[in-house]
C-alpha atoms as a PDB file:
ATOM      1  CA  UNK A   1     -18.192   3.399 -10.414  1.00  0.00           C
ATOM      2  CA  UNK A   2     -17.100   5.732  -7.162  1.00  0.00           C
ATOM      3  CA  UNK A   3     -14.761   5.302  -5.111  1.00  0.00           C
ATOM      4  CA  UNK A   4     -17.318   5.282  -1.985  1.00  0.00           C
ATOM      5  CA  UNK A   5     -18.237   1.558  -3.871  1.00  0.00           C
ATOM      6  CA  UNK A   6     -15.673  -0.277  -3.646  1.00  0.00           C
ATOM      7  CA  UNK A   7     -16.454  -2.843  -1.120  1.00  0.00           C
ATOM      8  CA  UNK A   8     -12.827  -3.714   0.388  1.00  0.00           C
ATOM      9  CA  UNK A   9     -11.753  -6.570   2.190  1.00  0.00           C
ATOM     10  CA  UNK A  10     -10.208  -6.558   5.743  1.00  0.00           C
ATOM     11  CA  UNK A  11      -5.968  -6.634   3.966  1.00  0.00           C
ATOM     12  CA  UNK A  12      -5.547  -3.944   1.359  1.00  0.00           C
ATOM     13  CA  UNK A  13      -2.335  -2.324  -0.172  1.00  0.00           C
ATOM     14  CA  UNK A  14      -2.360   1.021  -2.074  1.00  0.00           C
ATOM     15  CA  UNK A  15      -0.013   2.624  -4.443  1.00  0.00           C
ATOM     16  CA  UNK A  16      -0.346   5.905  -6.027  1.00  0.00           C
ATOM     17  CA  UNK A  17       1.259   7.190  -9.629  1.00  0.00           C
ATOM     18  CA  UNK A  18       1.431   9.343 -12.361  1.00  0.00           C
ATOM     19  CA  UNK A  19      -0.003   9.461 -15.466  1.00  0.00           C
ATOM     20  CA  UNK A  20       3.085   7.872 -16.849  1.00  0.00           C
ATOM     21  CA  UNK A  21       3.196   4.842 -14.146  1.00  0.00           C
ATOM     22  CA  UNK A  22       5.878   6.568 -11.837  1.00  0.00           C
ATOM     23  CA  UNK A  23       5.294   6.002  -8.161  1.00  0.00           C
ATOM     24  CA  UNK A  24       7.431   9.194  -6.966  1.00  0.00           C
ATOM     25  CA  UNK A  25       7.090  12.874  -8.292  1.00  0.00           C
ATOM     26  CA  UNK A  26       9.572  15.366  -8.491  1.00  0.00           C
ATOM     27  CA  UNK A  27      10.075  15.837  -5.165  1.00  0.00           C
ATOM     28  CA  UNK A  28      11.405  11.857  -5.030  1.00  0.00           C
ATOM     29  CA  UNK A  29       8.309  10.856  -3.108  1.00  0.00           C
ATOM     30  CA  UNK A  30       4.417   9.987  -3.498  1.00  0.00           C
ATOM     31  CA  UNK A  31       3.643  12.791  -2.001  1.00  0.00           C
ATOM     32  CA  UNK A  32       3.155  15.331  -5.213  1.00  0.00           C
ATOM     33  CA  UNK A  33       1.102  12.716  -6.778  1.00  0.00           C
ATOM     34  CA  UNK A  34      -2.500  12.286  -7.204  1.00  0.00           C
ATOM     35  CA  UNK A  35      -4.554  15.162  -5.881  1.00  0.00           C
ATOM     36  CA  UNK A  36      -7.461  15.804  -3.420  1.00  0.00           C
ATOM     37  CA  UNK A  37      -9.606  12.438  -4.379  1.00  0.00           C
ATOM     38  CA  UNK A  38      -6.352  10.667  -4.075  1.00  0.00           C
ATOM     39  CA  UNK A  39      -5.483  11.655  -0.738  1.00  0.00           C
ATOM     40  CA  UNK A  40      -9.466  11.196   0.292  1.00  0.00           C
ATOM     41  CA  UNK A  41      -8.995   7.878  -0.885  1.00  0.00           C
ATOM     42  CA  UNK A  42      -5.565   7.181   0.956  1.00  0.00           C
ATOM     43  CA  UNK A  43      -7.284   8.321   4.064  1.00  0.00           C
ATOM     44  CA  UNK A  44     -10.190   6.205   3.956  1.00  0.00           C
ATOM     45  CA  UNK A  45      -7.931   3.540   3.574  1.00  0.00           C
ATOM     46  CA  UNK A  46      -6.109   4.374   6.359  1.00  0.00           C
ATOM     47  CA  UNK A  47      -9.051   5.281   8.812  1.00  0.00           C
ATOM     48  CA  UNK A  48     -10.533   1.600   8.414  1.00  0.00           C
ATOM     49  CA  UNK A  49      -7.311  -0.310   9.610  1.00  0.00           C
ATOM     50  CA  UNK A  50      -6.248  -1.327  13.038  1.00  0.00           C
ATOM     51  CA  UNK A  51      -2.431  -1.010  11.576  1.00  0.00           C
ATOM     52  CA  UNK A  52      -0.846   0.172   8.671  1.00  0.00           C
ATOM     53  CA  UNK A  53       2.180  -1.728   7.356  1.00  0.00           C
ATOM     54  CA  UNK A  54       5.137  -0.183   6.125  1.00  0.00           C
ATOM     55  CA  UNK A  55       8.815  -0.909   4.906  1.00  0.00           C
ATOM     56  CA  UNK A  56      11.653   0.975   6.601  1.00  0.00           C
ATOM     57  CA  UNK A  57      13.113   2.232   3.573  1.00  0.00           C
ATOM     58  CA  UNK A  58       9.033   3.668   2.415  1.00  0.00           C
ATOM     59  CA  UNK A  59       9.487   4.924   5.938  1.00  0.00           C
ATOM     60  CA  UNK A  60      12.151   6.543   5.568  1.00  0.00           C
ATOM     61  CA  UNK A  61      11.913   8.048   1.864  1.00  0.00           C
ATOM     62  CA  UNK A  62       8.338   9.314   2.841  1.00  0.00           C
ATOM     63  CA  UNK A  63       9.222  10.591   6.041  1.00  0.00           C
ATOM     64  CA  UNK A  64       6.218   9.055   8.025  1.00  0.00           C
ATOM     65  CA  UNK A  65       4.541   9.985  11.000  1.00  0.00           C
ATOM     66  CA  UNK A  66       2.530   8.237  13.559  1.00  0.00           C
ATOM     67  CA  UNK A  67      -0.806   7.765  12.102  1.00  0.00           C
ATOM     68  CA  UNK A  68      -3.696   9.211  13.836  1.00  0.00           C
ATOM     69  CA  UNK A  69      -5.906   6.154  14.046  1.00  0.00           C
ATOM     70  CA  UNK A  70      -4.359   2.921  13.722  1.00  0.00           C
ATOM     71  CA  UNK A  71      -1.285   1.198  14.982  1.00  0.00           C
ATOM     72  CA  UNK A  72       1.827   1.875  12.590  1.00  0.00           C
ATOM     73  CA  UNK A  73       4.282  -1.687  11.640  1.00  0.00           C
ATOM     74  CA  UNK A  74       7.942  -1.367   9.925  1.00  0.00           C
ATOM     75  CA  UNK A  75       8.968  -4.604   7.945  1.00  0.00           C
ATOM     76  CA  UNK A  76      13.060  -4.362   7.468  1.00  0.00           C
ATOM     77  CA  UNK A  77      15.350  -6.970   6.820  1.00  0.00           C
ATOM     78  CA  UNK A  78      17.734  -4.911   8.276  1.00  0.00           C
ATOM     79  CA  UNK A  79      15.603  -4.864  11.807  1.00  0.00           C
ATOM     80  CA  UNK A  80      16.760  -2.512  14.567  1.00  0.00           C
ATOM     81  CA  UNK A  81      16.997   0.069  12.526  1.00  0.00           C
ATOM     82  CA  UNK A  82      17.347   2.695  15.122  1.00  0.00           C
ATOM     83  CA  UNK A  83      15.367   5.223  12.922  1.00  0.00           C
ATOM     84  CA  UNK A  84      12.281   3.787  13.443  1.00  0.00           C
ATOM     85  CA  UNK A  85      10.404   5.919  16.365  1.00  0.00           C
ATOM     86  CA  UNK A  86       9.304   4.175  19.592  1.00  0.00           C
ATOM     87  CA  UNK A  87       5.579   2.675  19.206  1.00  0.00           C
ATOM     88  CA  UNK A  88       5.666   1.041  16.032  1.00  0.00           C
ATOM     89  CA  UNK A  89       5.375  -2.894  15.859  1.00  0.00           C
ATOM     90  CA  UNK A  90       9.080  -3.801  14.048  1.00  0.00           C
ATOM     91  CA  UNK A  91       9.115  -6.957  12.100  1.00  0.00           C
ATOM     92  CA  UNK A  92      12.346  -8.053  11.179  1.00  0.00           C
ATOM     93  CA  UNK A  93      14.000 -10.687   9.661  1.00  0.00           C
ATOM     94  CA  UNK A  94      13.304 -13.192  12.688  1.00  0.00           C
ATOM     95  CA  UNK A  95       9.458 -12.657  11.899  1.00  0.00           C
ATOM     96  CA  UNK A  96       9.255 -12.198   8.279  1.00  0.00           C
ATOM     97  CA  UNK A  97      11.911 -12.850   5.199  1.00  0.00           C
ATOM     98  CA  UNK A  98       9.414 -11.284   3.075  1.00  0.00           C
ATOM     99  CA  UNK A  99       6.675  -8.955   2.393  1.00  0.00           C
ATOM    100  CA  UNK A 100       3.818 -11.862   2.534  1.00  0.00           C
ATOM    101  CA  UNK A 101       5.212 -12.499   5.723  1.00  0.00           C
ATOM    102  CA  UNK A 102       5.164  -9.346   7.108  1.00  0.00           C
ATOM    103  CA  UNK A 103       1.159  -9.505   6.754  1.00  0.00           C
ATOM    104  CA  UNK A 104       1.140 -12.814   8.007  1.00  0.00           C
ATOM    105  CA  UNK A 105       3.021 -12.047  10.948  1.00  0.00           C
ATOM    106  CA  UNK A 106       0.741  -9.487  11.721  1.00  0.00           C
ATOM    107  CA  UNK A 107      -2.315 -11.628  11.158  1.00  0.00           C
ATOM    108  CA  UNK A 108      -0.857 -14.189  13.822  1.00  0.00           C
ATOM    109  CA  UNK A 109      -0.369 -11.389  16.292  1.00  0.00           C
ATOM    110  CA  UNK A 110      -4.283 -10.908  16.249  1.00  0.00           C
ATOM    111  CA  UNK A 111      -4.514  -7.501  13.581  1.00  0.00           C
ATOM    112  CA  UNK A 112      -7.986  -8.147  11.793  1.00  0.00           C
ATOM    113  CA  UNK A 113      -7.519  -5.401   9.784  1.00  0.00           C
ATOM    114  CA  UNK A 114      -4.100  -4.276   7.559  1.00  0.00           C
ATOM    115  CA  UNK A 115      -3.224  -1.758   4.984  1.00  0.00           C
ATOM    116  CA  UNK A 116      -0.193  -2.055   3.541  1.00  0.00           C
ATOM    117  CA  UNK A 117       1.788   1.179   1.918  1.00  0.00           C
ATOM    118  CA  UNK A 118       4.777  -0.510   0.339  1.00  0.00           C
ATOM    119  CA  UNK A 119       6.632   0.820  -2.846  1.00  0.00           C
ATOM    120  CA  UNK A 120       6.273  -0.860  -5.881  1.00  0.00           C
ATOM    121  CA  UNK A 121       8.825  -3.325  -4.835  1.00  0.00           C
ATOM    122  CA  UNK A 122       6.538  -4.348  -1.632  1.00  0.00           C
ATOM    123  CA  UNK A 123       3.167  -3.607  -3.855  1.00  0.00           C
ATOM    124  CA  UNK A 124       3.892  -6.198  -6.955  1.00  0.00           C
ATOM    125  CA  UNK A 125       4.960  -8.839  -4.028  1.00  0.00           C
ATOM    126  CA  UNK A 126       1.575  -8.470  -2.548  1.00  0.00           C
ATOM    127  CA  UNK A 127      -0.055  -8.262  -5.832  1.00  0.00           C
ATOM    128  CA  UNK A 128       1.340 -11.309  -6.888  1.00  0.00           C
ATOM    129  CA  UNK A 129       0.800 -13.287  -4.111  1.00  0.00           C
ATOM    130  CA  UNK A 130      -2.688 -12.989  -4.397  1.00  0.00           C
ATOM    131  CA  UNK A 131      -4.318 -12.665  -0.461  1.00  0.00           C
ATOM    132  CA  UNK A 132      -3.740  -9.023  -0.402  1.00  0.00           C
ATOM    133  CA  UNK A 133      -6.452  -6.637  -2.040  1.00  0.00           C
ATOM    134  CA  UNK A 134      -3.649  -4.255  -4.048  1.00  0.00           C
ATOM    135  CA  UNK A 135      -5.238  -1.051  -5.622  1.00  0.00           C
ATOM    136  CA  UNK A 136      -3.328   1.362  -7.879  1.00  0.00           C
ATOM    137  CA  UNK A 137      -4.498   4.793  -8.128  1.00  0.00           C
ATOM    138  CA  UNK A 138      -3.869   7.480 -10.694  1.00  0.00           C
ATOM    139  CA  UNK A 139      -5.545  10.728 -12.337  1.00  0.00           C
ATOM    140  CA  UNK A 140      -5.680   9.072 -15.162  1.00  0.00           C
ATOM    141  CA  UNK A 141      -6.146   5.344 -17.139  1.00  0.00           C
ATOM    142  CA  UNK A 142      -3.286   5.539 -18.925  1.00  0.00           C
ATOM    143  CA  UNK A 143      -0.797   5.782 -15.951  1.00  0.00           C
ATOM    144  CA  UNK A 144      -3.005   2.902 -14.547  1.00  0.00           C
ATOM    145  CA  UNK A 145      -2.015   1.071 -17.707  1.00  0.00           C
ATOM    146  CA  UNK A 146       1.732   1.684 -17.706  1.00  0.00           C
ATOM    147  CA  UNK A 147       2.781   0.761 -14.621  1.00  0.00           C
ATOM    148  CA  UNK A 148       0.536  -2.559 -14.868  1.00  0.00           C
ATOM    149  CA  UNK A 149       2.699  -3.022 -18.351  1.00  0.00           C
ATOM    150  CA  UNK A 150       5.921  -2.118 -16.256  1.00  0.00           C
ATOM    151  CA  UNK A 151       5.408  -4.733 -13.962  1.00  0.00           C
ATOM    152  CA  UNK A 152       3.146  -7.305 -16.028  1.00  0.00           C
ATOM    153  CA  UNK A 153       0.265  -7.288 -13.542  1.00  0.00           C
ATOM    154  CA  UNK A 154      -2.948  -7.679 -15.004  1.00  0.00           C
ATOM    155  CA  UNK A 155      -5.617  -5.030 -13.423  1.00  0.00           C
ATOM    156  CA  UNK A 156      -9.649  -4.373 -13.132  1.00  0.00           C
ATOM    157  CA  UNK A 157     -11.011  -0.963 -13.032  1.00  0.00           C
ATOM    158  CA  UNK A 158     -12.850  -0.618  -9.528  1.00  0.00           C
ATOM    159  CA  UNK A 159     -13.093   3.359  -9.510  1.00  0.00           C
ATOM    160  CA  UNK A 160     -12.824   5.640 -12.551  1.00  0.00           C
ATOM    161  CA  UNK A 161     -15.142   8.718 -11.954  1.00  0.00           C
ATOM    162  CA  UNK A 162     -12.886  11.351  -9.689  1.00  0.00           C
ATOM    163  CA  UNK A 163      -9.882   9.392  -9.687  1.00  0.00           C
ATOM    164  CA  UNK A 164      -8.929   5.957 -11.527  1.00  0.00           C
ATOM    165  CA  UNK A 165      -8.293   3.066  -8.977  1.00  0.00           C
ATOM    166  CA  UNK A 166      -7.470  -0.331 -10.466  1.00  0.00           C
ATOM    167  CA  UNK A 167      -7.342  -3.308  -8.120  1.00  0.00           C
ATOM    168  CA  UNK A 168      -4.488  -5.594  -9.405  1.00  0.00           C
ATOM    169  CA  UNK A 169      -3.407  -9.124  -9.338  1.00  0.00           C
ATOM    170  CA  UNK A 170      -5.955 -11.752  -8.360  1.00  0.00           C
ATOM    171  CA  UNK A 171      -7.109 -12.044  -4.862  1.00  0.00           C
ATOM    172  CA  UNK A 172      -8.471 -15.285  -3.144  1.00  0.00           C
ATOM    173  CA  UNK A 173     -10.186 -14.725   0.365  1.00  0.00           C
ATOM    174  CA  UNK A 174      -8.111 -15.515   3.219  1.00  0.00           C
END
């Protein structure tokens, strides 16, 4: 199956790793992982969105930038974070204690469509909780297969001809 197939829902997360189930590369962020279907991918993600969620430390390990075509949210229990750059929708610990909430929150303030770009911390939480569509991508199975180990999430193969995506957790419609 292609990637172009996958017939996503209107909440998604994404994580990327290596072929050994690490979710940073050697230069200690996502960012030197995966290659050009990856980042195809990780764009078409993003373009479909109204607003792509975020935690303040992803935000501030990965160094983000406004995105282009959606509205950017930070969830930080440590809210007020004066790092955070003017525009973005902060949730904090009054709106959310957790990352569930954060996606709820947002979903009560009228966002019909989310993508969340957590760590694995954020991702597994989302995973688990089983209203978020979480996919894991990778160059290859195996690194699809050890972080799902890592973690103990079980995982379906949804994409495996130019890159490997693997939707994980269960997911019941909202």
């Amino acid at each position: 199956m292609r990637v172009s197939d996958i017939d996503l829902g209107l909440v998604t997360a994404s994580l990327v790793v290596s072929p050994s189930g690490d979710h940073v590369g050697s230069d200690g962020t996502s960012k030197t992982l995966g290659g050009q279907a990856d980042f195809e991918w990780f764009i078409s993600l993003r373009n479909r969105v109204e607003v792509i969620l975020t935690s303040g430390k992803t935000y501030r390990d990965e160094s983000y930038k406004p995105p282009k075509k959606a509205q950017l949210a930070v969830f930080s229990t440590k809210h007020g974070s004066a790092d955070l750059f003017d525009g973005a929708v902060r949730i904090g610990p009054k709106q959310a204690s957790e990352y569930e909430g954060a996606v709820q929150y947002l979903l009560t303030e009228g966002y019909g469509s989310i993508h969340c770009e957590f760590g694995p911390k954020g991702f597994i939480a989302l995973a688990r909780a089983g209203f978020v569509e979480c996919y894991l991508s990778c160059e290859t199975t195996a690194g699809i297969r050890a972080f799902s180990e890592r973690y103990s999430l079980d995982y379906t193969i949804a994409a495996d001809e130019e890159l490997v995506i693997a939707r994980m957790g269960s997911v019941a419609v909202l």
